[in-house]
PDB file of N, CA and C in Angstrom:
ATOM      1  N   UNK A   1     -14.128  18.838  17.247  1.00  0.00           N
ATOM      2  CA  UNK A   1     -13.892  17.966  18.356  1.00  0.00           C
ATOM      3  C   UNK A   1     -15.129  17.134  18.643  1.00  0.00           C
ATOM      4  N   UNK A   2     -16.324  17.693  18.177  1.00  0.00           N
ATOM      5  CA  UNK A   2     -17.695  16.713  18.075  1.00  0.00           C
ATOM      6  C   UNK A   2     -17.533  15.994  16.943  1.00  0.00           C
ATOM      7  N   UNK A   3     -16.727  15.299  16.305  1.00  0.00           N
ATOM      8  CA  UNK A   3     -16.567  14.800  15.280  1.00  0.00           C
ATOM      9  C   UNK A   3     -15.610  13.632  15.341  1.00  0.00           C
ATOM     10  N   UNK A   4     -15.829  12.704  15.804  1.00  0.00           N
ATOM     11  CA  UNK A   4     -15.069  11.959  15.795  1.00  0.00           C
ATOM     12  C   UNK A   4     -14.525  10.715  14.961  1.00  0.00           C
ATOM     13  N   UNK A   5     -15.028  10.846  13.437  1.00  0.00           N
ATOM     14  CA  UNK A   5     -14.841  10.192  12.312  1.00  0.00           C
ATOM     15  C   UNK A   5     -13.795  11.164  11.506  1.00  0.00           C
ATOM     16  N   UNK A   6     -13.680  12.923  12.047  1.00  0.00           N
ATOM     17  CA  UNK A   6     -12.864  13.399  11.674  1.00  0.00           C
ATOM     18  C   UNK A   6     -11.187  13.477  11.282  1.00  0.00           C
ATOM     19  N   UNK A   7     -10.488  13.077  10.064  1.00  0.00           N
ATOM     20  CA  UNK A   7      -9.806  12.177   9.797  1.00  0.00           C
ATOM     21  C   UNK A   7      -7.750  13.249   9.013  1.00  0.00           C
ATOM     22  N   UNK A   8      -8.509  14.271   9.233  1.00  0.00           N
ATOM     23  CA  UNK A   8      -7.389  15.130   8.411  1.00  0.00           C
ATOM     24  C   UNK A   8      -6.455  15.592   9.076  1.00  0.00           C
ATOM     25  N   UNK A   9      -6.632  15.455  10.434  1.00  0.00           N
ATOM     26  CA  UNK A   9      -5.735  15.882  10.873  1.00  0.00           C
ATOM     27  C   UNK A   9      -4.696  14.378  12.196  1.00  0.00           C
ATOM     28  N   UNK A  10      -3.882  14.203  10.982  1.00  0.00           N
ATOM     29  CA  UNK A  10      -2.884  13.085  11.150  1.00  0.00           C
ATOM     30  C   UNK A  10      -1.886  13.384  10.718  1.00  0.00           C
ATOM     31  N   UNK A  11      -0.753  12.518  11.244  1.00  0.00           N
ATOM     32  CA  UNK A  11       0.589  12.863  10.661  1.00  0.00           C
ATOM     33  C   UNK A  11       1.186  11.691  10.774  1.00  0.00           C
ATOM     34  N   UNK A  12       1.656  10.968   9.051  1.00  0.00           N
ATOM     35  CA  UNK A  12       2.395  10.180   8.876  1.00  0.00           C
ATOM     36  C   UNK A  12       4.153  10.046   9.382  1.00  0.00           C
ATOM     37  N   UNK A  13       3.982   8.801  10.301  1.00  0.00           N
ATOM     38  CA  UNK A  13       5.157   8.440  11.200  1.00  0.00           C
ATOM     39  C   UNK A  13       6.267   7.525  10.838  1.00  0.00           C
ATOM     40  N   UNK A  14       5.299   6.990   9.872  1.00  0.00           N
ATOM     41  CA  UNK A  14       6.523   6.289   8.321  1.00  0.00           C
ATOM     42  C   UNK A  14       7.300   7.195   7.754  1.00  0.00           C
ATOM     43  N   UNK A  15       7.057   8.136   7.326  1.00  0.00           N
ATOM     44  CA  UNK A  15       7.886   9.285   6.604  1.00  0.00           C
ATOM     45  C   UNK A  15       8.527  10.346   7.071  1.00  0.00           C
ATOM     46  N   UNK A  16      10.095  10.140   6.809  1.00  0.00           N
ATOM     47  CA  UNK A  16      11.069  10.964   7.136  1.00  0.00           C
ATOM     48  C   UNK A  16      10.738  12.634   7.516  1.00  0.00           C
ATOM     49  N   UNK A  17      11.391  12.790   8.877  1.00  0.00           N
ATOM     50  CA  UNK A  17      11.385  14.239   9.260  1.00  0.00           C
ATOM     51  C   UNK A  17      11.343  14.932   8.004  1.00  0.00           C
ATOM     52  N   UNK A  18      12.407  15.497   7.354  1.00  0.00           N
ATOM     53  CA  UNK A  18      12.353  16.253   6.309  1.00  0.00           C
ATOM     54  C   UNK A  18      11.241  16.928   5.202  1.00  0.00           C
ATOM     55  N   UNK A  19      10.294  15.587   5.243  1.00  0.00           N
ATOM     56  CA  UNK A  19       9.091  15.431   4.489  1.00  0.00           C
ATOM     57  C   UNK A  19       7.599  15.884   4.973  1.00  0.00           C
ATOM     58  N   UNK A  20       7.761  15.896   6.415  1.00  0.00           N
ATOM     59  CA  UNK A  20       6.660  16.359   7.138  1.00  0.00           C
ATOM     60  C   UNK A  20       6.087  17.781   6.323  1.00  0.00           C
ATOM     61  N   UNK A  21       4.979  17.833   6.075  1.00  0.00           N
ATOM     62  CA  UNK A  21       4.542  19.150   5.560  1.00  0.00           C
ATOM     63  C   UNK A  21       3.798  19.952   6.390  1.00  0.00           C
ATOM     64  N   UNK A  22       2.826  19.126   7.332  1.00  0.00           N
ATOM     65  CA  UNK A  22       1.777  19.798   8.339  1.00  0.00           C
ATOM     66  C   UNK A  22       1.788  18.866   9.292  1.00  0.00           C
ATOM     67  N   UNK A  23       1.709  19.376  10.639  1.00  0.00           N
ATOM     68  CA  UNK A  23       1.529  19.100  11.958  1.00  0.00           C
ATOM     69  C   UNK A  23       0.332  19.095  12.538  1.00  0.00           C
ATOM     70  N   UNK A  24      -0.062  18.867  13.328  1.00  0.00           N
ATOM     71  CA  UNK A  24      -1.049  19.017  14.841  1.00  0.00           C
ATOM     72  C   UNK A  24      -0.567  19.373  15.771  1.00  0.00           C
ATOM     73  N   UNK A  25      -1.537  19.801  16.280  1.00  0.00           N
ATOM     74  CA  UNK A  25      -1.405  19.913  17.951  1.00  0.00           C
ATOM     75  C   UNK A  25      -2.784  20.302  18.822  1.00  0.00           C
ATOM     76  N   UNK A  26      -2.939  20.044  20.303  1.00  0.00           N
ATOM     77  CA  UNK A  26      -3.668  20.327  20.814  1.00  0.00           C
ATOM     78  C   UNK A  26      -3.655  21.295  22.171  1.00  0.00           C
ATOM     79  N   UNK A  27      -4.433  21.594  22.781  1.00  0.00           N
ATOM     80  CA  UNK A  27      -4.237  23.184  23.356  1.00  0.00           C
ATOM     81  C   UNK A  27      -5.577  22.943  24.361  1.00  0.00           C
ATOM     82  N   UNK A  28      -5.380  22.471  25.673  1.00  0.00           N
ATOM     83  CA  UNK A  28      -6.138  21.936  26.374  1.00  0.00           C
ATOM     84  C   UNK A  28      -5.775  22.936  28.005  1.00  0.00           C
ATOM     85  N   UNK A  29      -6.827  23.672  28.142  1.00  0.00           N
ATOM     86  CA  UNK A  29      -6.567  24.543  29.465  1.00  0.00           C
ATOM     87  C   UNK A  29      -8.173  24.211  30.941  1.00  0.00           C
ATOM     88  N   UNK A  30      -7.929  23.389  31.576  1.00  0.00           N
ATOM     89  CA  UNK A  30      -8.364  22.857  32.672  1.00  0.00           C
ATOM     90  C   UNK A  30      -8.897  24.205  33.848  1.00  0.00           C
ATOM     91  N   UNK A  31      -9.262  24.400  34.915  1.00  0.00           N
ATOM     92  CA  UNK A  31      -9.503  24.639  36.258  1.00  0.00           C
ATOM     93  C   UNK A  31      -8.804  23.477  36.991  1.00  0.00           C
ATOM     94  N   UNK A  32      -7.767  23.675  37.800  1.00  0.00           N
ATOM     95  CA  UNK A  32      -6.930  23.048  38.786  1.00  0.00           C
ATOM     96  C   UNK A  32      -8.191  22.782  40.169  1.00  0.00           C
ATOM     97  N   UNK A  33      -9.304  21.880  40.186  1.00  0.00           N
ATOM     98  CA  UNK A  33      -9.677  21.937  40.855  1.00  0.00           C
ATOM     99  C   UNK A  33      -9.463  22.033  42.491  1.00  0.00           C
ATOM    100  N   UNK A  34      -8.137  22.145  42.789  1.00  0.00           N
ATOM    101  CA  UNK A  34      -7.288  22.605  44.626  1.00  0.00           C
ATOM    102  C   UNK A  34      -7.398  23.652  44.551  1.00  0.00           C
ATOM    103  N   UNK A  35      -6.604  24.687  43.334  1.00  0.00           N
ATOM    104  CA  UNK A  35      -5.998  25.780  43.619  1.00  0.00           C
ATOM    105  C   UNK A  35      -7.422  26.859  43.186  1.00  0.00           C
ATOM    106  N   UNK A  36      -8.114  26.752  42.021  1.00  0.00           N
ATOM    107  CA  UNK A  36      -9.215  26.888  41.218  1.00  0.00           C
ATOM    108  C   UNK A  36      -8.515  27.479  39.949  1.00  0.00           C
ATOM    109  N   UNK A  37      -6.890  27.852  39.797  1.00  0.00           N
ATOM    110  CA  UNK A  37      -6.212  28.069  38.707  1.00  0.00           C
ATOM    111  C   UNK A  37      -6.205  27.636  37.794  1.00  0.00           C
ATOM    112  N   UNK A  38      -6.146  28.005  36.424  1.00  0.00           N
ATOM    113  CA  UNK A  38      -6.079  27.639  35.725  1.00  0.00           C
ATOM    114  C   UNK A  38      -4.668  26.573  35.049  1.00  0.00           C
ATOM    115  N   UNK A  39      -4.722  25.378  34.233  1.00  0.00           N
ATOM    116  CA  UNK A  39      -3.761  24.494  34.040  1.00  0.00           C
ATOM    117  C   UNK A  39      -3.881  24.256  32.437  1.00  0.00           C
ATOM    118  N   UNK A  40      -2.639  24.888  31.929  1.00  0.00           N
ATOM    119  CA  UNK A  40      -2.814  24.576  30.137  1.00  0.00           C
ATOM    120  C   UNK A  40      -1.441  23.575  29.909  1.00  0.00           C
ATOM    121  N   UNK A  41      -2.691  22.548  29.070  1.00  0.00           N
ATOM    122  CA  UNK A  41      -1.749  21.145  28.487  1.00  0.00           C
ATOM    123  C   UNK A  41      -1.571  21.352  27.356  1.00  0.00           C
ATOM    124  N   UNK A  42      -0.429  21.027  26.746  1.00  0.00           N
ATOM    125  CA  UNK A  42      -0.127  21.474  25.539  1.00  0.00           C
ATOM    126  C   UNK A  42       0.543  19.648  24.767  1.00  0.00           C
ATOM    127  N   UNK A  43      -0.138  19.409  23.436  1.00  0.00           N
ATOM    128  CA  UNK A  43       1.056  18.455  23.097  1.00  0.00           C
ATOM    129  C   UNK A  43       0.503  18.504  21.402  1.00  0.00           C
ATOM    130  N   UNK A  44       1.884  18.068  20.785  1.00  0.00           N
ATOM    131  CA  UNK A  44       1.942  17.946  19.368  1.00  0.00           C
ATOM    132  C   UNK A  44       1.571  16.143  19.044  1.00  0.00           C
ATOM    133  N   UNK A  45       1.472  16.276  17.743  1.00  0.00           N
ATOM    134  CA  UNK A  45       1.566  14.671  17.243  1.00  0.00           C
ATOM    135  C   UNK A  45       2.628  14.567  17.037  1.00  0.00           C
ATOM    136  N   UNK A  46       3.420  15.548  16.637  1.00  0.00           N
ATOM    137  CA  UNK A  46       4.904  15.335  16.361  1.00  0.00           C
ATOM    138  C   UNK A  46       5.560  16.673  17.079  1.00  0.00           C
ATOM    139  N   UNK A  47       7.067  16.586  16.689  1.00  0.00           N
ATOM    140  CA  UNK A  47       8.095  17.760  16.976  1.00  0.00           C
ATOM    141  C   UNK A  47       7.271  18.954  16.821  1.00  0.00           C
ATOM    142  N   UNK A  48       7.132  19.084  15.757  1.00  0.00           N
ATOM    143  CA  UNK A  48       6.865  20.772  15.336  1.00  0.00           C
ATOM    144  C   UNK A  48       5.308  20.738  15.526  1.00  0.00           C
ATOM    145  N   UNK A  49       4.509  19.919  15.946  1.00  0.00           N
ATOM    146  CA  UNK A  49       3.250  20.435  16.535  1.00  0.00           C
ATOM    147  C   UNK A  49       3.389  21.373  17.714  1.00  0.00           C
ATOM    148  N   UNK A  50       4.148  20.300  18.697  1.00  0.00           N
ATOM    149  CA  UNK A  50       4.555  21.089  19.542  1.00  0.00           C
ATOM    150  C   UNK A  50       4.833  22.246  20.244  1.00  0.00           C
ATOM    151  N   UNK A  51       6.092  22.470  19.057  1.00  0.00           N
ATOM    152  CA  UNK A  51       6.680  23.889  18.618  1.00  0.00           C
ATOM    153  C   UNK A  51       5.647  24.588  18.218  1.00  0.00           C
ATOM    154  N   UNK A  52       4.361  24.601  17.768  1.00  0.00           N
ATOM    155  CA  UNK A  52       3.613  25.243  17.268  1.00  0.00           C
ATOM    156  C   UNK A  52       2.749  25.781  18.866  1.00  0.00           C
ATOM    157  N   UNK A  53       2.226  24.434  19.320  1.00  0.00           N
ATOM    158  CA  UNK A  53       1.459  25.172  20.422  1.00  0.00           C
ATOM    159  C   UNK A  53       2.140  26.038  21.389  1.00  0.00           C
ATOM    160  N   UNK A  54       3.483  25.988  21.377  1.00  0.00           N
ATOM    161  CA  UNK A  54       4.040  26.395  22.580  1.00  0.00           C
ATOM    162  C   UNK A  54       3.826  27.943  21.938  1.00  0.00           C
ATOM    163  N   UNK A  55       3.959  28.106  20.589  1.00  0.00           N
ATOM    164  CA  UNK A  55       4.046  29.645  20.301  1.00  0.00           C
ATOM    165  C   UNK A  55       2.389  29.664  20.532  1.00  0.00           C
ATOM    166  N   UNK A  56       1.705  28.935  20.090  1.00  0.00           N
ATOM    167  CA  UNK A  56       0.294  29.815  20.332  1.00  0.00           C
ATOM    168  C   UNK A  56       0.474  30.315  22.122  1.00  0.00           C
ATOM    169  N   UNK A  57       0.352  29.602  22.648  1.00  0.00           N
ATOM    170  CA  UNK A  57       0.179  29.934  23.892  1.00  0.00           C
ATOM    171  C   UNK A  57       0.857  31.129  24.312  1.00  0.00           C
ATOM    172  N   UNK A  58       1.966  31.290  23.973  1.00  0.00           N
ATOM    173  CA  UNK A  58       3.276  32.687  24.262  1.00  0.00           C
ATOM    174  C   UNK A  58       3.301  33.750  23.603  1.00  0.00           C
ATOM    175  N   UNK A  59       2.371  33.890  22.655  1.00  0.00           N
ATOM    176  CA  UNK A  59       1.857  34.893  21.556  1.00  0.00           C
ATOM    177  C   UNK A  59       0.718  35.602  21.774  1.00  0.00           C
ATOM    178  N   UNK A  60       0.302  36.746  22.200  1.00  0.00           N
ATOM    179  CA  UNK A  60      -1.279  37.114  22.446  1.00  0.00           C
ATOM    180  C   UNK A  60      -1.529  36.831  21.242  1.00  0.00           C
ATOM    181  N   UNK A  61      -0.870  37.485  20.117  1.00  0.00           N
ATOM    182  CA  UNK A  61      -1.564  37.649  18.347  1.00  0.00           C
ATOM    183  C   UNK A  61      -1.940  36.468  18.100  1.00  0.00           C
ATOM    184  N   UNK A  62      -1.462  35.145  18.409  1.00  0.00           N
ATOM    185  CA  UNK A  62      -1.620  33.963  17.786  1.00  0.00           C
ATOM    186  C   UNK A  62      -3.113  33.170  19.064  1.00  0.00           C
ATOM    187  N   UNK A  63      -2.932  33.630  19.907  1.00  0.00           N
ATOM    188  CA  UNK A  63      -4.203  33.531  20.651  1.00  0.00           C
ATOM    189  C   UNK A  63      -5.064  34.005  20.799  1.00  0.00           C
ATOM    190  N   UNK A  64      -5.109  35.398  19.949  1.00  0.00           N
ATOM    191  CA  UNK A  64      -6.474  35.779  19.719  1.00  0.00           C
ATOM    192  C   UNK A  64      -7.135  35.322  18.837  1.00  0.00           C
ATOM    193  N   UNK A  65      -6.478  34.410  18.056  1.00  0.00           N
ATOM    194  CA  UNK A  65      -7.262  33.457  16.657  1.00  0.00           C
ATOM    195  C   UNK A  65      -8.584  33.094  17.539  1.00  0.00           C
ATOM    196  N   UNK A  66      -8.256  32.458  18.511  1.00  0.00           N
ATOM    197  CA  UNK A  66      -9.179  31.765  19.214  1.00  0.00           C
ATOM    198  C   UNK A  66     -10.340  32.401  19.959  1.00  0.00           C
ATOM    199  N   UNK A  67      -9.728  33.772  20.731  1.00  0.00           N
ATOM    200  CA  UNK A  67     -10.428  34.384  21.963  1.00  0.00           C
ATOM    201  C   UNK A  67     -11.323  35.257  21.003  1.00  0.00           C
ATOM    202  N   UNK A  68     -11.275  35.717  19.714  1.00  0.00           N
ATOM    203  CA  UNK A  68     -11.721  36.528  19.316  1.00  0.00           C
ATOM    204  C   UNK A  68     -13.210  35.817  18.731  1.00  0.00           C
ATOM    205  N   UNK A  69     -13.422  34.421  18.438  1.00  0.00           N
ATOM    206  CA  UNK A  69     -14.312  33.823  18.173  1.00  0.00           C
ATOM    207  C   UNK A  69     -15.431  32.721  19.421  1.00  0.00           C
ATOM    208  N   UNK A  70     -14.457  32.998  20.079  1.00  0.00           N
ATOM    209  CA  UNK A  70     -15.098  31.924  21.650  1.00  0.00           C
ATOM    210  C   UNK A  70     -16.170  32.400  21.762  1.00  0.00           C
ATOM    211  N   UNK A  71     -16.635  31.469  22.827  1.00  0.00           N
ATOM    212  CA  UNK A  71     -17.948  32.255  23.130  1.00  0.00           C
ATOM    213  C   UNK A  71     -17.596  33.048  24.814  1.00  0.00           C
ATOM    214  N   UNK A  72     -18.350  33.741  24.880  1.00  0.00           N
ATOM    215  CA  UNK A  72     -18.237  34.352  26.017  1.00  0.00           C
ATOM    216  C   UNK A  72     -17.758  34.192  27.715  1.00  0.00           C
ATOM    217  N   UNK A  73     -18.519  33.284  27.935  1.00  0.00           N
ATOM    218  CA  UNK A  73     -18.300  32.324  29.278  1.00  0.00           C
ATOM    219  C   UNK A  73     -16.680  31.421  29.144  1.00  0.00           C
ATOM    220  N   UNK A  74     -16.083  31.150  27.796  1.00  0.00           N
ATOM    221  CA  UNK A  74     -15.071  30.410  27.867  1.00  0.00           C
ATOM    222  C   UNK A  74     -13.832  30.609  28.924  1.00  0.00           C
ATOM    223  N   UNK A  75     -13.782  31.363  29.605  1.00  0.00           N
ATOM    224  CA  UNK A  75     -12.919  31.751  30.563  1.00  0.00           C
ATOM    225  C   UNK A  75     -13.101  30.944  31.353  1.00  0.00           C
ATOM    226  N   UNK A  76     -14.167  30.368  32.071  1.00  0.00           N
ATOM    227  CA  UNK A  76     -14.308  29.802  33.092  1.00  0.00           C
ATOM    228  C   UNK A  76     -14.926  28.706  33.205  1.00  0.00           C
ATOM    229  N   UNK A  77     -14.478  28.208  31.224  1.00  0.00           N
ATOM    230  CA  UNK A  77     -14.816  26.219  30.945  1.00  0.00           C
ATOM    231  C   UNK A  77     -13.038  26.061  30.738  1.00  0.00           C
ATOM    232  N   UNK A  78     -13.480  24.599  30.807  1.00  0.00           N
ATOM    233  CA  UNK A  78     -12.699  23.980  30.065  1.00  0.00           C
ATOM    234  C   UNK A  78     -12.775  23.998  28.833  1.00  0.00           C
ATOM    235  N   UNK A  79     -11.280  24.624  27.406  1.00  0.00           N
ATOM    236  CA  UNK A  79     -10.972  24.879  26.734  1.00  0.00           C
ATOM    237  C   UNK A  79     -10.273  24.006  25.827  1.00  0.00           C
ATOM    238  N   UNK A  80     -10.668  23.361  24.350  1.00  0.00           N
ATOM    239  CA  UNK A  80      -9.387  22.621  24.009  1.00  0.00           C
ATOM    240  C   UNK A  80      -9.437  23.363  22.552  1.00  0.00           C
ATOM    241  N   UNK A  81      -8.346  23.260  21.697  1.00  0.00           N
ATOM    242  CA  UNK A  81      -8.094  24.025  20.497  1.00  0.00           C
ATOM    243  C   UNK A  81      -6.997  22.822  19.593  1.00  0.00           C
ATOM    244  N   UNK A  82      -7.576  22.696  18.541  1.00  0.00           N
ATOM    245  CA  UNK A  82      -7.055  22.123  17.522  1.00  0.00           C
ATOM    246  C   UNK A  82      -6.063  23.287  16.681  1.00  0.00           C
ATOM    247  N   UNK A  83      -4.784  22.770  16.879  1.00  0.00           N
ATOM    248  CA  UNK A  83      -3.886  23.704  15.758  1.00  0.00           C
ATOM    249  C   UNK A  83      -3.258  23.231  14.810  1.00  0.00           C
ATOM    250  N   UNK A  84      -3.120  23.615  13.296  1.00  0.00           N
ATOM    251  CA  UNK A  84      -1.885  23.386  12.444  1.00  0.00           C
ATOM    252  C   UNK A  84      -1.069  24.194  12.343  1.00  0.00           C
ATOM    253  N   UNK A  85      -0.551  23.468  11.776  1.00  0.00           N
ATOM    254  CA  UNK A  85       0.781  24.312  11.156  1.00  0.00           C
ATOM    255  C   UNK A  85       1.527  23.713  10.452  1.00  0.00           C
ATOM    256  N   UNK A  86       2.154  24.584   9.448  1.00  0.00           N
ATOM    257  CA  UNK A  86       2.544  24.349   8.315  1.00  0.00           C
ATOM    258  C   UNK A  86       4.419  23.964   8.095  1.00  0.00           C
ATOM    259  N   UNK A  87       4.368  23.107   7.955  1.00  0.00           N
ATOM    260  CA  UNK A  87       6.398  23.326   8.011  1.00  0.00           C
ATOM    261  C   UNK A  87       7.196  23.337   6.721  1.00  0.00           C
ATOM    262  N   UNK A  88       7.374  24.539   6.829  1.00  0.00           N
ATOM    263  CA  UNK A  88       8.615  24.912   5.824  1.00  0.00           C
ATOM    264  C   UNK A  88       9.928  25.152   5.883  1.00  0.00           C
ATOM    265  N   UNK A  89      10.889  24.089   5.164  1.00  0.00           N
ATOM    266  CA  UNK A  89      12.171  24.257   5.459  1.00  0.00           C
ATOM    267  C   UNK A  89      12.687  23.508   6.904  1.00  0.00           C
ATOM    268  N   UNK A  90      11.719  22.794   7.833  1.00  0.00           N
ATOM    269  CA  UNK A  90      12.188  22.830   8.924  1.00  0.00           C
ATOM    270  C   UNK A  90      11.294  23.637  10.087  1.00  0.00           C
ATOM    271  N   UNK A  91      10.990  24.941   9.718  1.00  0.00           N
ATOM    272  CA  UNK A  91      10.620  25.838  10.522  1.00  0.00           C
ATOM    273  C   UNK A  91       8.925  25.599  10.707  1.00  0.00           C
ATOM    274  N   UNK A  92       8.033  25.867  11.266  1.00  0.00           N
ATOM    275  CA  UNK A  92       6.517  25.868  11.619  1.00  0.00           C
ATOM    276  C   UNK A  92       6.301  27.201  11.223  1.00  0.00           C
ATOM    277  N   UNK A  93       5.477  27.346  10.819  1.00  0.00           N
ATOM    278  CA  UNK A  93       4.889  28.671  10.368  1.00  0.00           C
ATOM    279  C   UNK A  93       3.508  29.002  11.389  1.00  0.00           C
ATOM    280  N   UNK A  94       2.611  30.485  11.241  1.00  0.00           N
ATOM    281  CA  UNK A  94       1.713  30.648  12.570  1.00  0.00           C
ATOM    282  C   UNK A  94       1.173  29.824  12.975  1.00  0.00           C
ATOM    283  N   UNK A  95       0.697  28.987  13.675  1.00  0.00           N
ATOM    284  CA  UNK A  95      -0.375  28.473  14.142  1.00  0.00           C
ATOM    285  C   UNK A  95      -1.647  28.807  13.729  1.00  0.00           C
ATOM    286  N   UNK A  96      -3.018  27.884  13.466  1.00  0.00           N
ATOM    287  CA  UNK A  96      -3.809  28.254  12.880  1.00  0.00           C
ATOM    288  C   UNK A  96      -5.155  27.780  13.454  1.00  0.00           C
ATOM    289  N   UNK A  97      -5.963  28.197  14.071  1.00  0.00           N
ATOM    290  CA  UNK A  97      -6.784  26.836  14.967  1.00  0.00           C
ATOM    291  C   UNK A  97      -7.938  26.563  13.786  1.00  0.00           C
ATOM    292  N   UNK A  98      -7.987  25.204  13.764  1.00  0.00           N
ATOM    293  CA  UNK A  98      -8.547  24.602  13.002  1.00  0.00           C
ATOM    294  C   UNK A  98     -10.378  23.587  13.653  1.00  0.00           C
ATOM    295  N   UNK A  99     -10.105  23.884  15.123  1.00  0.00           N
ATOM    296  CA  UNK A  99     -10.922  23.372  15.649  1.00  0.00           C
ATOM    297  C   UNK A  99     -11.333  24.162  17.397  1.00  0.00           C
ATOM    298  N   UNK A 100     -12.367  24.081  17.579  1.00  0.00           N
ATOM    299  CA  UNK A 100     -11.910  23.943  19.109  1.00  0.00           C
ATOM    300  C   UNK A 100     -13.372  23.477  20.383  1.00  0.00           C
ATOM    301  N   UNK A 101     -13.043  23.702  21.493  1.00  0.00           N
ATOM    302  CA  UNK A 101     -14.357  23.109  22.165  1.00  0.00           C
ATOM    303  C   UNK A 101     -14.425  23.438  23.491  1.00  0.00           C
ATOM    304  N   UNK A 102     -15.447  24.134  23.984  1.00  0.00           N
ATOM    305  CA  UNK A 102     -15.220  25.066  25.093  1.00  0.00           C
ATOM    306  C   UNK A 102     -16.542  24.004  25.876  1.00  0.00           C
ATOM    307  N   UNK A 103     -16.217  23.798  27.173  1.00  0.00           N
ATOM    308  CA  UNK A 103     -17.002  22.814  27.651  1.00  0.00           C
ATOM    309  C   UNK A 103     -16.929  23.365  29.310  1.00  0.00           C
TER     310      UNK A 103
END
């Protein structure tokens, strides 16, 4: 996410659903500065990015990819997480974080 010439993770919008092979998505969790709660934004580049973050988030297993490497204090930054995922057949396969940035 300090990288902003970083270029691989795109998804061609010319080419038919069917053909999609890999997705994005991003995984962005805030402090609600009113409430002091926490607020997680979730969005794909496409359909099945989507579908992907929504399982990271609803999965402990697929969210400990992340928690298990954070750094310590991340609880109480702002959080964003780069995910792929892979589509086969249609379906998204685990989520995989490929990036992330605790601020």
């Amino acid at each position: 996410m300090n990288n902003p010439t970083q270029t691989s993770w795109r998804l061609d919008f010319i080419s038919r659903v069917g053909s999609i092979a890999h997705d994005y998505s991003l995984v962005t969790r805030v402090q609600d500065p009113l409430t002091g709660q926490p607020v997680v934004l979730l969005t794909g580049l496409g359909a099945y990015g989507n579908s992907s973050a929504s399982e990271f988030v609803s999965n402990p297993a697929y969210f400990w990819q992340f928690a298990k490497h954070a750094p310590k204090f991340w609880k109480d930054r702002t959080v964003q997480i780069v995910l792929e995922t892979t589509v086969v057949d249609g379906r998204v396969s685990i989520p995989k974080v490929v990036a992330e940035h605790v601020y």
